[in-house]
C-alpha atoms as a PDB file:
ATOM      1  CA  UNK A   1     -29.797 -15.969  23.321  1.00  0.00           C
ATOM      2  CA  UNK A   2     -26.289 -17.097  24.368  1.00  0.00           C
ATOM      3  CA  UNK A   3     -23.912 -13.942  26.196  1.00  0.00           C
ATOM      4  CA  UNK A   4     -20.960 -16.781  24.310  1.00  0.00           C
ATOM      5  CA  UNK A   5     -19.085 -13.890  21.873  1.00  0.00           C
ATOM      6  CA  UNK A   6     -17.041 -15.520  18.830  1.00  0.00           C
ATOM      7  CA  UNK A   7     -14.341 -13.400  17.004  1.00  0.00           C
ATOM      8  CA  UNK A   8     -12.572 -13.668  13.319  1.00  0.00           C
ATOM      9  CA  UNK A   9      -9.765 -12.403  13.116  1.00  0.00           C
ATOM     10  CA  UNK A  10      -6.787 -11.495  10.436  1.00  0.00           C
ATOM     11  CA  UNK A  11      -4.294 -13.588  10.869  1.00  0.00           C
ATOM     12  CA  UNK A  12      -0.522 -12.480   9.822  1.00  0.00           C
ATOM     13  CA  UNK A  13      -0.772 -15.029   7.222  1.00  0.00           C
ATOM     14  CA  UNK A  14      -3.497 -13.843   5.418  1.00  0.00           C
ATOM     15  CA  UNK A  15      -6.119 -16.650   6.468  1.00  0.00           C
ATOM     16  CA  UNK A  16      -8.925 -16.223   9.199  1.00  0.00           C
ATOM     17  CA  UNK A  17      -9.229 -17.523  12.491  1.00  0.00           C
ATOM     18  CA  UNK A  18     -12.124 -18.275  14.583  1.00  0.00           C
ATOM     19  CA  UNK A  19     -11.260 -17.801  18.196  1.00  0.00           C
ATOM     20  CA  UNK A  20     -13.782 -17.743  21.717  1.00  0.00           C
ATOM     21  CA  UNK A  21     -12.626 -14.797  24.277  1.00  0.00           C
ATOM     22  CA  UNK A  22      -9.073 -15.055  25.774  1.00  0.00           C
ATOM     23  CA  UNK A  23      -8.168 -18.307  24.285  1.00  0.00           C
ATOM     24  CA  UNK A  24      -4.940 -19.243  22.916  1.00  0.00           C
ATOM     25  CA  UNK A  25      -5.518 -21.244  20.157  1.00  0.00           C
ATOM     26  CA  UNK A  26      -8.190 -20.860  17.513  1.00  0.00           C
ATOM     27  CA  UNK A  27     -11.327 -23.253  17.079  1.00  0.00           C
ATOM     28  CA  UNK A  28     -10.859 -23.171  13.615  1.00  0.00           C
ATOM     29  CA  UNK A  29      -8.481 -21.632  10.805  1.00  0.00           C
ATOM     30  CA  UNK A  30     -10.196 -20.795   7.069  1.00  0.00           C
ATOM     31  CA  UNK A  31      -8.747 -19.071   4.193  1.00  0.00           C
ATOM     32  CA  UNK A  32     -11.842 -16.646   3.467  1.00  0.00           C
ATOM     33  CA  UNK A  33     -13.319 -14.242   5.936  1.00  0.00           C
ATOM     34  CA  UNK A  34     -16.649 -15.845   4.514  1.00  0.00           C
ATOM     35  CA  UNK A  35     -15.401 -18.932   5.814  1.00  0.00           C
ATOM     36  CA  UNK A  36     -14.284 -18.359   9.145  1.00  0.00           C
ATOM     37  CA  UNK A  37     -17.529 -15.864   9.464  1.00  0.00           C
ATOM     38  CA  UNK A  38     -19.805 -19.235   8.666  1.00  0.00           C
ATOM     39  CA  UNK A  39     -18.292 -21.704  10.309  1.00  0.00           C
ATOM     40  CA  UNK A  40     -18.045 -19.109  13.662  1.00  0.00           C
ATOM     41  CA  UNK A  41     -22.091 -19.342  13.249  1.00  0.00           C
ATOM     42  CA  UNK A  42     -21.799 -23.078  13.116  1.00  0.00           C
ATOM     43  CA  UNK A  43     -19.676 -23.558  16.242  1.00  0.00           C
ATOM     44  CA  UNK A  44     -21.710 -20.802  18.240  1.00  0.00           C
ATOM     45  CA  UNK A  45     -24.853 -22.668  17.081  1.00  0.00           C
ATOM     46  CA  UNK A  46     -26.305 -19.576  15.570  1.00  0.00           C
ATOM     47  CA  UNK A  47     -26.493 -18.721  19.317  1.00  0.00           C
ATOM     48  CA  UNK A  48     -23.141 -17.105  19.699  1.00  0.00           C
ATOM     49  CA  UNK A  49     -22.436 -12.962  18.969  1.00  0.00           C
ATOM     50  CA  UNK A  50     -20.082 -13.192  15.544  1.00  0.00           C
ATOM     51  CA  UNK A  51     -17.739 -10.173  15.341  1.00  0.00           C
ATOM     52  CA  UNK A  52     -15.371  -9.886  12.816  1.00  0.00           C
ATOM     53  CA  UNK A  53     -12.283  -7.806  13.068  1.00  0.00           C
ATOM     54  CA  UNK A  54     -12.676  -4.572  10.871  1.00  0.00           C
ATOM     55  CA  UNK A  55      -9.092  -2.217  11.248  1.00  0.00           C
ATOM     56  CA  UNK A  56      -9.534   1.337   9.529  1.00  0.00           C
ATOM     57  CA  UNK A  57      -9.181   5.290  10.226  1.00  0.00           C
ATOM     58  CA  UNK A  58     -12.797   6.489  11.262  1.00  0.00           C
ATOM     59  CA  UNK A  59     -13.357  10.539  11.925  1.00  0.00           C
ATOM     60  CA  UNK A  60     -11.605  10.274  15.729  1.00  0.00           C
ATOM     61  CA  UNK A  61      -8.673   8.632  14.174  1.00  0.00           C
ATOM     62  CA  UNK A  62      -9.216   5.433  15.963  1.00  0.00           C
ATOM     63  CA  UNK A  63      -9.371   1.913  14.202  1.00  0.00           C
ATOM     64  CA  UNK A  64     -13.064   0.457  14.191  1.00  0.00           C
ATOM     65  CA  UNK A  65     -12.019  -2.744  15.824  1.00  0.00           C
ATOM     66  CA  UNK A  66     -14.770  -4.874  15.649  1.00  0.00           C
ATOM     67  CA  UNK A  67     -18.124  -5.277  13.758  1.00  0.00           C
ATOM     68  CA  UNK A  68     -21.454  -7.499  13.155  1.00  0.00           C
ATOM     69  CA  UNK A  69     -20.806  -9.762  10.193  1.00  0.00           C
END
């Protein structure tokens, strides 16, 4: 399995964007999280670790950035 990580992310907008670690542009911009969440699987060739950006309290207080799709 490929160490290649994938994120979707929120964007101020309100659509998703698929984005590979430090990059400045997205690979691709969808208007569902289901969307962005699929074609992130397509572009990592179901080889690629998906996470999906998840913001909310938890018990410490801290967001829960990320999470498995």
């Amino acid at each position: 399995m490929s160490n290649e990580k994938l994120f979707v992310e929120r964007r101020p907008e309100g659509d998703y964007a698929v984005r590979k670690p430090n990059s400045e542009r997205a690979s691709a911009v969808l208007p569902t999280q289901a969307e962005a969440i699929d074609r992130a699987r397509k572009l990592g060739h179901g080889e690629a670790h998906v996470l999906v950006e998840r913001v909310r309290n938890t018990t410490g207080g801290k967001p829960d950035k990320w999470r498995k799709p």
